[in-house]
ModelCIF file with pLDDT and N, C-alpha, C, O atoms, coordinates in Angstrom:
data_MODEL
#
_entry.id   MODEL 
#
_entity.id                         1 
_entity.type                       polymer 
_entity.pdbx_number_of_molecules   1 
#
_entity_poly.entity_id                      1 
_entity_poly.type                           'polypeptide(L)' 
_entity_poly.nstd_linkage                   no 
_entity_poly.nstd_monomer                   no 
_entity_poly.pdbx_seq_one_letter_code       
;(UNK)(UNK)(UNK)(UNK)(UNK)(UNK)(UNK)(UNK)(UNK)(UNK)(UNK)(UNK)(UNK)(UNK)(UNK)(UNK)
(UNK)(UNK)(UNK)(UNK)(UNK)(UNK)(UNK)(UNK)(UNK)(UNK)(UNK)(UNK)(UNK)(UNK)(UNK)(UNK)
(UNK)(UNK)(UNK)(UNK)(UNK)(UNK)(UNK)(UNK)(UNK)(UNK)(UNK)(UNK)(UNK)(UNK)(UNK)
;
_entity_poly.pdbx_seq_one_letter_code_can   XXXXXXXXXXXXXXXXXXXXXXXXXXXXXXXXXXXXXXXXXXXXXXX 
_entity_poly.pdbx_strand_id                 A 
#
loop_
_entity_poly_seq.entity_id 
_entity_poly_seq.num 
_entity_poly_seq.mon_id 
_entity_poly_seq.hetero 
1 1  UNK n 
1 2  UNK n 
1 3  UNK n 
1 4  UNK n 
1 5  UNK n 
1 6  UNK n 
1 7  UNK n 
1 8  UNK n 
1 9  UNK n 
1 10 UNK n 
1 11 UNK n 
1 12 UNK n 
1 13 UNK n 
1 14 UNK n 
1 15 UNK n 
1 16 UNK n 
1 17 UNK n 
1 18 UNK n 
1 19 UNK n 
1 20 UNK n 
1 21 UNK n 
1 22 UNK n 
1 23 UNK n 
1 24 UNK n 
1 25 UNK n 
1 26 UNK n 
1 27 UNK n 
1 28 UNK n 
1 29 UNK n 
1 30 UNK n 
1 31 UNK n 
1 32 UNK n 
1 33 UNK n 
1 34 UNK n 
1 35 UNK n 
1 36 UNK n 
1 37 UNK n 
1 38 UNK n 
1 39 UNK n 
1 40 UNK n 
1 41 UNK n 
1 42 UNK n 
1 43 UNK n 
1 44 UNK n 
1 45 UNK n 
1 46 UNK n 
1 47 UNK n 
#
_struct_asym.id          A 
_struct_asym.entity_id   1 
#
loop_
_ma_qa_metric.id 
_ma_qa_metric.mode 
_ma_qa_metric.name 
_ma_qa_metric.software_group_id 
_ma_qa_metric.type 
1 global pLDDT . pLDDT 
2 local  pLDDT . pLDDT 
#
_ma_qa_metric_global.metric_id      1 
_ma_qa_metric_global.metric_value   93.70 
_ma_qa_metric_global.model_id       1 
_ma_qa_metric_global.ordinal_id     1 
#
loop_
_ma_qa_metric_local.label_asym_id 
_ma_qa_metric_local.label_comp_id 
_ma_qa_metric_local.label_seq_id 
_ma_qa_metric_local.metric_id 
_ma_qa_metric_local.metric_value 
_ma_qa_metric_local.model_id 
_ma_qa_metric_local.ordinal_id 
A UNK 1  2 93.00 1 1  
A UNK 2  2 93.00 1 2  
A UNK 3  2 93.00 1 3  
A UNK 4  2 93.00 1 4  
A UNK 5  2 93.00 1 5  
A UNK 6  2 94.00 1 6  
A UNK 7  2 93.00 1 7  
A UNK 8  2 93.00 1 8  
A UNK 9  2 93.00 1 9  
A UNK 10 2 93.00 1 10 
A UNK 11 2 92.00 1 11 
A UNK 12 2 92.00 1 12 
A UNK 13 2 92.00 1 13 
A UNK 14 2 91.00 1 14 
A UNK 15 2 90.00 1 15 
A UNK 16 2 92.00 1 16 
A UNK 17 2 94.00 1 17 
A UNK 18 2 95.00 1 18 
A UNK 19 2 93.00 1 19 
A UNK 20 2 95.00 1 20 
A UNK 21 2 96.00 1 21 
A UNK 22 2 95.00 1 22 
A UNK 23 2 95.00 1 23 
A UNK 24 2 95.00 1 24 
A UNK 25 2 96.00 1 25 
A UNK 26 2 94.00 1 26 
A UNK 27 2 93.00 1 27 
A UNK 28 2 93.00 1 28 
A UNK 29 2 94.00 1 29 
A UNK 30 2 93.00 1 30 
A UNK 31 2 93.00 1 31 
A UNK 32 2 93.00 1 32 
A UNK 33 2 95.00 1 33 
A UNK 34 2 93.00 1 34 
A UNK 35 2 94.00 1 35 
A UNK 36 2 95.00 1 36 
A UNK 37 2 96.00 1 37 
A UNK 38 2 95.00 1 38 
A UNK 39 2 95.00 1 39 
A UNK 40 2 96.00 1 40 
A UNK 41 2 96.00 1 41 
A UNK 42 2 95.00 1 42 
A UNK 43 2 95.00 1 43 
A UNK 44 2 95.00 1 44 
A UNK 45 2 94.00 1 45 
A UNK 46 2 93.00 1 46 
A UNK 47 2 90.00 1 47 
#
loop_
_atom_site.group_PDB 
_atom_site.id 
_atom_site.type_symbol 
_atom_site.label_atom_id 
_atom_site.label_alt_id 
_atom_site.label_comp_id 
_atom_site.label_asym_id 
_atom_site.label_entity_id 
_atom_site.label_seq_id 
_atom_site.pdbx_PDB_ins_code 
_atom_site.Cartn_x 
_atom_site.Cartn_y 
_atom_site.Cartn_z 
_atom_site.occupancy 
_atom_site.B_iso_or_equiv 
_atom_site.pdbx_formal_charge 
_atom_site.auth_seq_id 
_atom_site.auth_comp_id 
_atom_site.auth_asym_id 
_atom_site.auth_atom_id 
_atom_site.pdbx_PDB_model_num 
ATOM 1   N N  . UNK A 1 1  ? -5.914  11.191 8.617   1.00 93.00 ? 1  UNK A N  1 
ATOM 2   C CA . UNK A 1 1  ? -7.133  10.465 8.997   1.00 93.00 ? 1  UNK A CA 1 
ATOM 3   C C  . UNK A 1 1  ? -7.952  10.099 7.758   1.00 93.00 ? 1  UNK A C  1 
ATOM 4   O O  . UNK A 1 1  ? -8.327  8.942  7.567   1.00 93.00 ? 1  UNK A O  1 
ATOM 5   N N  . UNK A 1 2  ? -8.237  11.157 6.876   1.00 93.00 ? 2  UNK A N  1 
ATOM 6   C CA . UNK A 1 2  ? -8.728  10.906 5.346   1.00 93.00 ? 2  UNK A CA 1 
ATOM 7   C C  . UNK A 1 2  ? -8.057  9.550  4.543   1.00 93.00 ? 2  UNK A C  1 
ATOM 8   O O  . UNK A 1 2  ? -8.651  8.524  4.212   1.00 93.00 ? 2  UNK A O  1 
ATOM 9   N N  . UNK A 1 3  ? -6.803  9.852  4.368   1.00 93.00 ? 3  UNK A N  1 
ATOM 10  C CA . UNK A 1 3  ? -6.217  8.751  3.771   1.00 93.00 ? 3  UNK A CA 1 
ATOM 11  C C  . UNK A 1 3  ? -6.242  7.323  4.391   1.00 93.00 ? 3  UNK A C  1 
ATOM 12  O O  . UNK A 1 3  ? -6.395  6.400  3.591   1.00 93.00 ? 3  UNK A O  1 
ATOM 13  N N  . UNK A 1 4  ? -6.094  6.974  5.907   1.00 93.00 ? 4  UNK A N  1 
ATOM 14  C CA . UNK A 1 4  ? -6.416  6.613  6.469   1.00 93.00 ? 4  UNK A CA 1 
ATOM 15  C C  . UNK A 1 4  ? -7.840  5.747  6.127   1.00 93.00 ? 4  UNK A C  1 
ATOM 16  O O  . UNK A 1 4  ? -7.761  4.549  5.856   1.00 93.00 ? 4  UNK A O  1 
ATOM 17  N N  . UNK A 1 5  ? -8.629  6.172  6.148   1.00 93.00 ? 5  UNK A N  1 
ATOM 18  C CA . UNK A 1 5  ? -10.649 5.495  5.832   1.00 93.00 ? 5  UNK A CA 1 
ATOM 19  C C  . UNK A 1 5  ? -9.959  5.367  4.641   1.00 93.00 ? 5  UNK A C  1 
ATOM 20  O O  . UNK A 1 5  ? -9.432  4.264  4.496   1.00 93.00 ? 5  UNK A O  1 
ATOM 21  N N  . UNK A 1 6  ? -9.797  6.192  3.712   1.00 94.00 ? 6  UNK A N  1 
ATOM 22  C CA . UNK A 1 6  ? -9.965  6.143  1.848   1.00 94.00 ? 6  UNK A CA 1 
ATOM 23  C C  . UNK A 1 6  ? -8.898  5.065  2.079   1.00 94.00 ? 6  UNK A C  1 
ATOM 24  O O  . UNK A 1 6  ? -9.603  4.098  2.368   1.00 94.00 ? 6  UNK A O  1 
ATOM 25  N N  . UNK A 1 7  ? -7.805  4.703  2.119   1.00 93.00 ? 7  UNK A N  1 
ATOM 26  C CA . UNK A 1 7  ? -7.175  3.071  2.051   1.00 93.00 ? 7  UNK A CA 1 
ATOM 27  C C  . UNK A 1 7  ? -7.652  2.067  2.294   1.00 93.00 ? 7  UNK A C  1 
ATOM 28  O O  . UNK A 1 7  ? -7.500  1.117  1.525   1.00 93.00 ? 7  UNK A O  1 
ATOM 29  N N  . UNK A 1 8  ? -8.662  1.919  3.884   1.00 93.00 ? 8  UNK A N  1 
ATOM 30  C CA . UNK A 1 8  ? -9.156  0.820  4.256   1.00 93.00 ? 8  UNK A CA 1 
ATOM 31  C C  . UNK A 1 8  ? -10.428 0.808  3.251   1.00 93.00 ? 8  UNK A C  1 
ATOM 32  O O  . UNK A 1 8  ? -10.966 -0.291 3.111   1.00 93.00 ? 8  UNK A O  1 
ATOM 33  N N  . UNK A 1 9  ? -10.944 1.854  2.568   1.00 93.00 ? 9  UNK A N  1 
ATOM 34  C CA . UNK A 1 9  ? -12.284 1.426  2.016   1.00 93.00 ? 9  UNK A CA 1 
ATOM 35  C C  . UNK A 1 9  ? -11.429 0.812  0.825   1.00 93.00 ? 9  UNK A C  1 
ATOM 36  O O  . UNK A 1 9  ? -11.290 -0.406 0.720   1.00 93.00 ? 9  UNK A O  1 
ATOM 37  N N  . UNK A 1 10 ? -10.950 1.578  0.068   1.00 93.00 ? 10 UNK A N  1 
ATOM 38  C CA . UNK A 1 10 ? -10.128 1.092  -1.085  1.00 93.00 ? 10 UNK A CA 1 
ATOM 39  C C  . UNK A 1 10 ? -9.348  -0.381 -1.741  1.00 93.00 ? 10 UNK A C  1 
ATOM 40  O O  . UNK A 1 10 ? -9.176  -0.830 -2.874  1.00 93.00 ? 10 UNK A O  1 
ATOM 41  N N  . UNK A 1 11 ? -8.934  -0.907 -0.063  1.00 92.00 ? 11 UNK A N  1 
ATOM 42  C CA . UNK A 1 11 ? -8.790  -2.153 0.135   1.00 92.00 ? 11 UNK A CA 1 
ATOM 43  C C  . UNK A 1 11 ? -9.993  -2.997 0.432   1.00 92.00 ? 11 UNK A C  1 
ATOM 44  O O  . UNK A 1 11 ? -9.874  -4.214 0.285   1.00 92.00 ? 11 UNK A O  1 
ATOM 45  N N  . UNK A 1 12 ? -10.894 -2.606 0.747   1.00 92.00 ? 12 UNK A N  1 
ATOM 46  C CA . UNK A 1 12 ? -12.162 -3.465 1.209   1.00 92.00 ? 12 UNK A CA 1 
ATOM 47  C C  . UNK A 1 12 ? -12.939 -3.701 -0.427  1.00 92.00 ? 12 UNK A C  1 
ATOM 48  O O  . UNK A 1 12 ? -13.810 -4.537 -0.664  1.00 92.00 ? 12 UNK A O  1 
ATOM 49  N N  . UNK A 1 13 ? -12.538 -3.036 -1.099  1.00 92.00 ? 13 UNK A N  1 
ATOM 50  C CA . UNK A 1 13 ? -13.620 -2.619 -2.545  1.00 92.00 ? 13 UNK A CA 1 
ATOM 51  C C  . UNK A 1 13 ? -12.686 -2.988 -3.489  1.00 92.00 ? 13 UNK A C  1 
ATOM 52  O O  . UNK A 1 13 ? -13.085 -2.890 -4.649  1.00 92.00 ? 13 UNK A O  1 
ATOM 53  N N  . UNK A 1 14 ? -11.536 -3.392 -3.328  1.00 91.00 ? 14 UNK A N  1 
ATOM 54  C CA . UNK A 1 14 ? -10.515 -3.870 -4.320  1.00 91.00 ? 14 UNK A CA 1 
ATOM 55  C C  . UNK A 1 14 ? -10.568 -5.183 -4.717  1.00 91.00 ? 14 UNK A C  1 
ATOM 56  O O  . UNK A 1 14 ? -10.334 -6.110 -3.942  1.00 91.00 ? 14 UNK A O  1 
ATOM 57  N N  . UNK A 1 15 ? -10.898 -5.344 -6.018  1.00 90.00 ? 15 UNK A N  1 
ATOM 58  C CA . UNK A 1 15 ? -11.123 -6.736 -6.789  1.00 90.00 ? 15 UNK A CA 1 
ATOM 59  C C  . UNK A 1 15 ? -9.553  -7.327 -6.688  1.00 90.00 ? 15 UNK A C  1 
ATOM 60  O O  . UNK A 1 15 ? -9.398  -8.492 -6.322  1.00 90.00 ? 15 UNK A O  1 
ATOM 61  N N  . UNK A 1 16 ? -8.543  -6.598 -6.979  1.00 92.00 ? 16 UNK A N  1 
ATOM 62  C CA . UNK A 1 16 ? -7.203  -7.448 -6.998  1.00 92.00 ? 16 UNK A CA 1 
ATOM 63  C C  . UNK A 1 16 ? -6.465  -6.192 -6.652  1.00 92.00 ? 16 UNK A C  1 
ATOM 64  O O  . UNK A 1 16 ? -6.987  -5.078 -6.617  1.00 92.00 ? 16 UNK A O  1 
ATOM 65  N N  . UNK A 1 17 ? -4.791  -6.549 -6.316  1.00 94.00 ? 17 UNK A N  1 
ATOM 66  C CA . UNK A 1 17 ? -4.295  -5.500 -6.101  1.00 94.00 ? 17 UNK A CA 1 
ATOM 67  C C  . UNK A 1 17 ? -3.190  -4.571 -6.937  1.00 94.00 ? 17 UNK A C  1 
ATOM 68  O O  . UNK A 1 17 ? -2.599  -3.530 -6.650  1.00 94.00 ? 17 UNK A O  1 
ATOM 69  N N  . UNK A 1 18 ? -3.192  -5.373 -8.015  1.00 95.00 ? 18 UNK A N  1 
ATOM 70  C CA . UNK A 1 18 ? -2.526  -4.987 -9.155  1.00 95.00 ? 18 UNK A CA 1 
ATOM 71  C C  . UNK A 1 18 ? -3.361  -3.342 -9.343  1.00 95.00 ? 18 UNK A C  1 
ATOM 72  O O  . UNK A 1 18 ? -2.509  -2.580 -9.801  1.00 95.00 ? 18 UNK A O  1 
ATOM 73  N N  . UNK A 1 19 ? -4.767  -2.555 -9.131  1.00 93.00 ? 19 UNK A N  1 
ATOM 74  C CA . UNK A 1 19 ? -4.784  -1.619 -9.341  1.00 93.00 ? 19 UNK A CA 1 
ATOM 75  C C  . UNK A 1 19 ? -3.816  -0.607 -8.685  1.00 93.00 ? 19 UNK A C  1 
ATOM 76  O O  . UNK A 1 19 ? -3.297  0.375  -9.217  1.00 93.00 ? 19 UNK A O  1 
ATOM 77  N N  . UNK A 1 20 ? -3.701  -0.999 -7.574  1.00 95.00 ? 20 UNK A N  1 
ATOM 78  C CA . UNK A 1 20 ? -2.834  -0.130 -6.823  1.00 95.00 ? 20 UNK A CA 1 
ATOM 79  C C  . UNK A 1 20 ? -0.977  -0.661 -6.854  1.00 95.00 ? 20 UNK A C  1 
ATOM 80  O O  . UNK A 1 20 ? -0.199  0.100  -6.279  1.00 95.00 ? 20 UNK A O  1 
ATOM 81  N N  . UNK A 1 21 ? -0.664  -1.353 -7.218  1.00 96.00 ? 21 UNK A N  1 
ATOM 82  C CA . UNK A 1 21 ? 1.048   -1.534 -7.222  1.00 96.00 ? 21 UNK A CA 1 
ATOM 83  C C  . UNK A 1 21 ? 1.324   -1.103 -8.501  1.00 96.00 ? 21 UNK A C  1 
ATOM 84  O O  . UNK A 1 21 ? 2.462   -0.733 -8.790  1.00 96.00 ? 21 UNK A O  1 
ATOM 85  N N  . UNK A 1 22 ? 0.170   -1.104 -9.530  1.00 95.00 ? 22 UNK A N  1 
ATOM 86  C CA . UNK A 1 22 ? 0.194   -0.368 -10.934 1.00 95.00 ? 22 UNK A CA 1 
ATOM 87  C C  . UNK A 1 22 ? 0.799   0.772  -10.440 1.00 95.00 ? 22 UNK A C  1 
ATOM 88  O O  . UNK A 1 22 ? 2.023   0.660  -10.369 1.00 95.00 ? 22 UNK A O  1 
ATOM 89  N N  . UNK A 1 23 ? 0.287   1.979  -10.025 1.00 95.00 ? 23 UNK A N  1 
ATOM 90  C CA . UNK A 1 23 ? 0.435   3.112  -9.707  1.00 95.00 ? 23 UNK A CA 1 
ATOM 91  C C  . UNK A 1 23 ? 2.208   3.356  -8.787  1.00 95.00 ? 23 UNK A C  1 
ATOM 92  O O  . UNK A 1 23 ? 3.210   4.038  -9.003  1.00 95.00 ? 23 UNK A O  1 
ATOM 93  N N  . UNK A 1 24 ? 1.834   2.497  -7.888  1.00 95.00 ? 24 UNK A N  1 
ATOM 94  C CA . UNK A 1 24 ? 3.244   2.435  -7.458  1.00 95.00 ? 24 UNK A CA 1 
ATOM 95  C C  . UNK A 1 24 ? 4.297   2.289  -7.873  1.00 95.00 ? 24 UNK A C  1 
ATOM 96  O O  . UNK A 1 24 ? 5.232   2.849  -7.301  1.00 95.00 ? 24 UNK A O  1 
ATOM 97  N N  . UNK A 1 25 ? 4.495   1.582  -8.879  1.00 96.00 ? 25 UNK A N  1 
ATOM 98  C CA . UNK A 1 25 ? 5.492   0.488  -10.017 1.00 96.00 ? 25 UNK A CA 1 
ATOM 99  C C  . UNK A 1 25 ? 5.492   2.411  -11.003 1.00 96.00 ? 25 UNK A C  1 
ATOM 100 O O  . UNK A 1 25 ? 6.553   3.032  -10.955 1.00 96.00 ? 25 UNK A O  1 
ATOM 101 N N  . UNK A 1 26 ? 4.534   2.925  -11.597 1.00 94.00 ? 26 UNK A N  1 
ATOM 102 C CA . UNK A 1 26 ? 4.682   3.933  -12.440 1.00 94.00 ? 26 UNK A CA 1 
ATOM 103 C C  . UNK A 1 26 ? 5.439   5.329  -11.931 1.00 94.00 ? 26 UNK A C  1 
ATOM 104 O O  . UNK A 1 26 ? 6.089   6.015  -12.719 1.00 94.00 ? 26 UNK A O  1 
ATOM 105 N N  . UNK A 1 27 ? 5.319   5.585  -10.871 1.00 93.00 ? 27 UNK A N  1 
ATOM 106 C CA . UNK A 1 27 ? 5.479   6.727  -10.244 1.00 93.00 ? 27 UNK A CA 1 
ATOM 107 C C  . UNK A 1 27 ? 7.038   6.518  -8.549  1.00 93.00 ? 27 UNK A C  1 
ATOM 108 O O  . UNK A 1 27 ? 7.580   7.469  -7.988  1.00 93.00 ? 27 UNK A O  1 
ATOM 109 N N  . UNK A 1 28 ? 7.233   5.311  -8.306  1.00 93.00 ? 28 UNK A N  1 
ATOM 110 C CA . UNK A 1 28 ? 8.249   5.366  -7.498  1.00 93.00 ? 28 UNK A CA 1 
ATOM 111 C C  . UNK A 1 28 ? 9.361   4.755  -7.843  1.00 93.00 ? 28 UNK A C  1 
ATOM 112 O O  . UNK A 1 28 ? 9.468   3.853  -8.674  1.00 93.00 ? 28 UNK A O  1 
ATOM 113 N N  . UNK A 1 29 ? 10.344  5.331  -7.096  1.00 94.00 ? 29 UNK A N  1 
ATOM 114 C CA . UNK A 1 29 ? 11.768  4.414  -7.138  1.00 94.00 ? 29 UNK A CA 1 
ATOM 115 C C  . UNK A 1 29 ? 11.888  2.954  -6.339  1.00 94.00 ? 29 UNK A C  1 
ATOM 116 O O  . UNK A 1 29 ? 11.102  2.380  -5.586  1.00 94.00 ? 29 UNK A O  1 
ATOM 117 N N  . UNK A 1 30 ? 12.798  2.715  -6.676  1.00 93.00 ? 30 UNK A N  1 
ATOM 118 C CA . UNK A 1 30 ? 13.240  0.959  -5.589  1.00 93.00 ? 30 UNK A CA 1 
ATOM 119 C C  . UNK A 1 30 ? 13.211  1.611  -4.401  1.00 93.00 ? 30 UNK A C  1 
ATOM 120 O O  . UNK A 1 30 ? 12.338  1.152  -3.664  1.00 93.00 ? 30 UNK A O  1 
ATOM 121 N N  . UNK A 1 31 ? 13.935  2.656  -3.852  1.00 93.00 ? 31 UNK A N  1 
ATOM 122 C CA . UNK A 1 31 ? 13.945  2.753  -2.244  1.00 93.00 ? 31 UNK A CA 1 
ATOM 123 C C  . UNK A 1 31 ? 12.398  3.302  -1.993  1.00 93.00 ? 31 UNK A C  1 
ATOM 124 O O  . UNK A 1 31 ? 11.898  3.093  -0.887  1.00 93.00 ? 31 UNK A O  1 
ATOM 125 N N  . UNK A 1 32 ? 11.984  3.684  -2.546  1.00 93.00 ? 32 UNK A N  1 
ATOM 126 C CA . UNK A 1 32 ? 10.472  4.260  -1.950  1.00 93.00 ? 32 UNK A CA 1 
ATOM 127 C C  . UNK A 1 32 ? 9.359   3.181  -2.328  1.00 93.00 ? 32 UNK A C  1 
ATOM 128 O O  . UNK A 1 32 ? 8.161   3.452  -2.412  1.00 93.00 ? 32 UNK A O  1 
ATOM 129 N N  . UNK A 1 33 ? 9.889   1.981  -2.535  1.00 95.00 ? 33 UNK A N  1 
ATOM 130 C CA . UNK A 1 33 ? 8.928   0.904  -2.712  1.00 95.00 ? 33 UNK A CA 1 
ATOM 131 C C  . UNK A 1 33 ? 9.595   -0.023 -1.418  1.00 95.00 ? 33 UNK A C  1 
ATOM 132 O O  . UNK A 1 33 ? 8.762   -0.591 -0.710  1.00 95.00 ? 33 UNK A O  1 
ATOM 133 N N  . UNK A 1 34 ? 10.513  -0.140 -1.198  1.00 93.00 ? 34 UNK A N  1 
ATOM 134 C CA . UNK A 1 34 ? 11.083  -0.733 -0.416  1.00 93.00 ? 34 UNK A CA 1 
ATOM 135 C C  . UNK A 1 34 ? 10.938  0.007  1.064   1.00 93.00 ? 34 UNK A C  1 
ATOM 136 O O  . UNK A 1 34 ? 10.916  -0.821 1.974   1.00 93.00 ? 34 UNK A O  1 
ATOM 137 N N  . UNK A 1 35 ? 10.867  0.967  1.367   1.00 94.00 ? 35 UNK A N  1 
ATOM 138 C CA . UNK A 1 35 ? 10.028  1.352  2.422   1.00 94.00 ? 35 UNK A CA 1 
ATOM 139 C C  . UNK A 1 35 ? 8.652   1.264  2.975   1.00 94.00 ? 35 UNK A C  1 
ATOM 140 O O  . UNK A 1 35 ? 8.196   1.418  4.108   1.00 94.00 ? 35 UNK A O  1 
ATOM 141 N N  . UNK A 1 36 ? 8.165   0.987  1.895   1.00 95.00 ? 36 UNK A N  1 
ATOM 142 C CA . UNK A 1 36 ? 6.316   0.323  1.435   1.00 95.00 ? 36 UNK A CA 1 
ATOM 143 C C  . UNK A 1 36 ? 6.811   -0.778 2.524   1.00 95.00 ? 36 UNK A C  1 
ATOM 144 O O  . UNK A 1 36 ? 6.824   -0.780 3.755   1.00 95.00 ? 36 UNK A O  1 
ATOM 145 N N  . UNK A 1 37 ? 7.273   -1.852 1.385   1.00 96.00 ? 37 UNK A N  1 
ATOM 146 C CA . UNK A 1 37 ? 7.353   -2.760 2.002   1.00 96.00 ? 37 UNK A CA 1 
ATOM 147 C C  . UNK A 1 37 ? 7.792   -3.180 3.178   1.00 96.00 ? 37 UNK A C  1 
ATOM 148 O O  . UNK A 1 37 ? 7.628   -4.374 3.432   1.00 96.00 ? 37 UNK A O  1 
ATOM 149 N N  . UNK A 1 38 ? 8.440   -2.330 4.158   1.00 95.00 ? 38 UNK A N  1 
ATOM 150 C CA . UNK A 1 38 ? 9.164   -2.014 5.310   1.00 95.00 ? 38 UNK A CA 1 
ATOM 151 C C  . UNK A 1 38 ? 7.706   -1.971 6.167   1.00 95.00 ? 38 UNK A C  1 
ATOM 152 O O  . UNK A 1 38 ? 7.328   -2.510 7.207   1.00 95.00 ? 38 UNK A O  1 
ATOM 153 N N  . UNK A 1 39 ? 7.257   -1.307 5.461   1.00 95.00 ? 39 UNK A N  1 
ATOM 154 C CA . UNK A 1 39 ? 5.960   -0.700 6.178   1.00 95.00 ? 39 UNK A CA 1 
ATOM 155 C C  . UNK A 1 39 ? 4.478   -1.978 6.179   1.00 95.00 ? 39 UNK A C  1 
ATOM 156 O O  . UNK A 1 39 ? 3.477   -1.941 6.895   1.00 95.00 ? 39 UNK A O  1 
ATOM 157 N N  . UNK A 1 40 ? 4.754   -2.749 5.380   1.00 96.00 ? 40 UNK A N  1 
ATOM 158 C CA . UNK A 1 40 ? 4.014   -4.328 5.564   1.00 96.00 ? 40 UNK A CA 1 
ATOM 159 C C  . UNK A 1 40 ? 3.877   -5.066 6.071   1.00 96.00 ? 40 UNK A C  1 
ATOM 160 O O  . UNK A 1 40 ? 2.969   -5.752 6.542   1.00 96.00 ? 40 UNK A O  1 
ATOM 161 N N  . UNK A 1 41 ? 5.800   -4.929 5.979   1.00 96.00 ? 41 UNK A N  1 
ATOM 162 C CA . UNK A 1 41 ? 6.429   -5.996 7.323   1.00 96.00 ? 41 UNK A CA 1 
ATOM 163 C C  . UNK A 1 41 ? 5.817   -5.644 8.805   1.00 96.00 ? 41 UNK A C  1 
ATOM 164 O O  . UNK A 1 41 ? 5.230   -6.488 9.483   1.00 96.00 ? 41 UNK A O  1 
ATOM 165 N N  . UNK A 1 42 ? 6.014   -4.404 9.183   1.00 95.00 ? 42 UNK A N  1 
ATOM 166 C CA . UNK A 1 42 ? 6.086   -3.241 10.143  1.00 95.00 ? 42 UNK A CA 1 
ATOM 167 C C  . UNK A 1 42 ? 4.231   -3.726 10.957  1.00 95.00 ? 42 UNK A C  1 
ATOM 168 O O  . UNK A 1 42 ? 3.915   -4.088 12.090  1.00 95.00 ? 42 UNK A O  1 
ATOM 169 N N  . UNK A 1 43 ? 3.305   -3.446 9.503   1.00 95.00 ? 43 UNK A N  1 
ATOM 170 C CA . UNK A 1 43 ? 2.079   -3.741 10.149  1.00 95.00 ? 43 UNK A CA 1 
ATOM 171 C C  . UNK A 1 43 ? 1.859   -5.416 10.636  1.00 95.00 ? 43 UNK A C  1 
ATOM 172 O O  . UNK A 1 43 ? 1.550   -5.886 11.732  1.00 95.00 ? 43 UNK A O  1 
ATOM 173 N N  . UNK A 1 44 ? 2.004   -5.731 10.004  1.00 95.00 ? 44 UNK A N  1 
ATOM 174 C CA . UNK A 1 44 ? 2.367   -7.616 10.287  1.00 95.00 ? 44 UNK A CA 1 
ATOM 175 C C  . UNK A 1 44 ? 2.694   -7.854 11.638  1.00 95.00 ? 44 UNK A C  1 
ATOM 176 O O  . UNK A 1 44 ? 1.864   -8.038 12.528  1.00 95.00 ? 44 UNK A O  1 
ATOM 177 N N  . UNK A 1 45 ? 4.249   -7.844 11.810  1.00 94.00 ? 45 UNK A N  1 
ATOM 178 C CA . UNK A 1 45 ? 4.593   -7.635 13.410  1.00 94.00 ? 45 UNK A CA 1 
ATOM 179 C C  . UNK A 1 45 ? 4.047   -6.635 14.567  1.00 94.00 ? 45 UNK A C  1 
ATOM 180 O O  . UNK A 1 45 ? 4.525   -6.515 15.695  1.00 94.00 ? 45 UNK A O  1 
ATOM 181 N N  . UNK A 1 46 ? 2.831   -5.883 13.972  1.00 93.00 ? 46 UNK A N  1 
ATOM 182 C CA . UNK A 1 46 ? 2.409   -5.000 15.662  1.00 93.00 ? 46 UNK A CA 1 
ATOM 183 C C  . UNK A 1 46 ? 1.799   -5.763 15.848  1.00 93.00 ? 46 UNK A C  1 
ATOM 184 O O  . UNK A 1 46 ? 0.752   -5.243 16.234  1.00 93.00 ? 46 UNK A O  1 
ATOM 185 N N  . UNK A 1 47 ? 1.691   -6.830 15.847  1.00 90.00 ? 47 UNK A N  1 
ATOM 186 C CA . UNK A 1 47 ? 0.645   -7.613 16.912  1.00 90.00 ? 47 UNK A CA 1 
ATOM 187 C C  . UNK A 1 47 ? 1.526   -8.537 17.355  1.00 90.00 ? 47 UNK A C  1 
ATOM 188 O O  . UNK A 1 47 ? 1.179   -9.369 18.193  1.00 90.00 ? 47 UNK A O  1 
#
């Protein structure tokens, strides 16, 4: 639920999004970015 608010504020207060794919790009592999993105797609289509 925490992470949850702290993302949506994080995204609401985010000048660009390069702060955050920075972090991603430093710290994950291709398949654990590619599940991200699974997960983009994923929010996109629930509606």
């Amino acid at each position: 639920k925490l992470l949850m608010e702290e993302g949506r504020t994080s995204a609401e207060d985010a000048v660009d999004l390069v702060q955050f794919t920075k972090i991603i790009n430093q710290t994950c592999e291709e398949e654990q970015k590619r599940d991200i993105l699974e997960g983009l797609w994923a929010i996109a289509y629930a509606d």
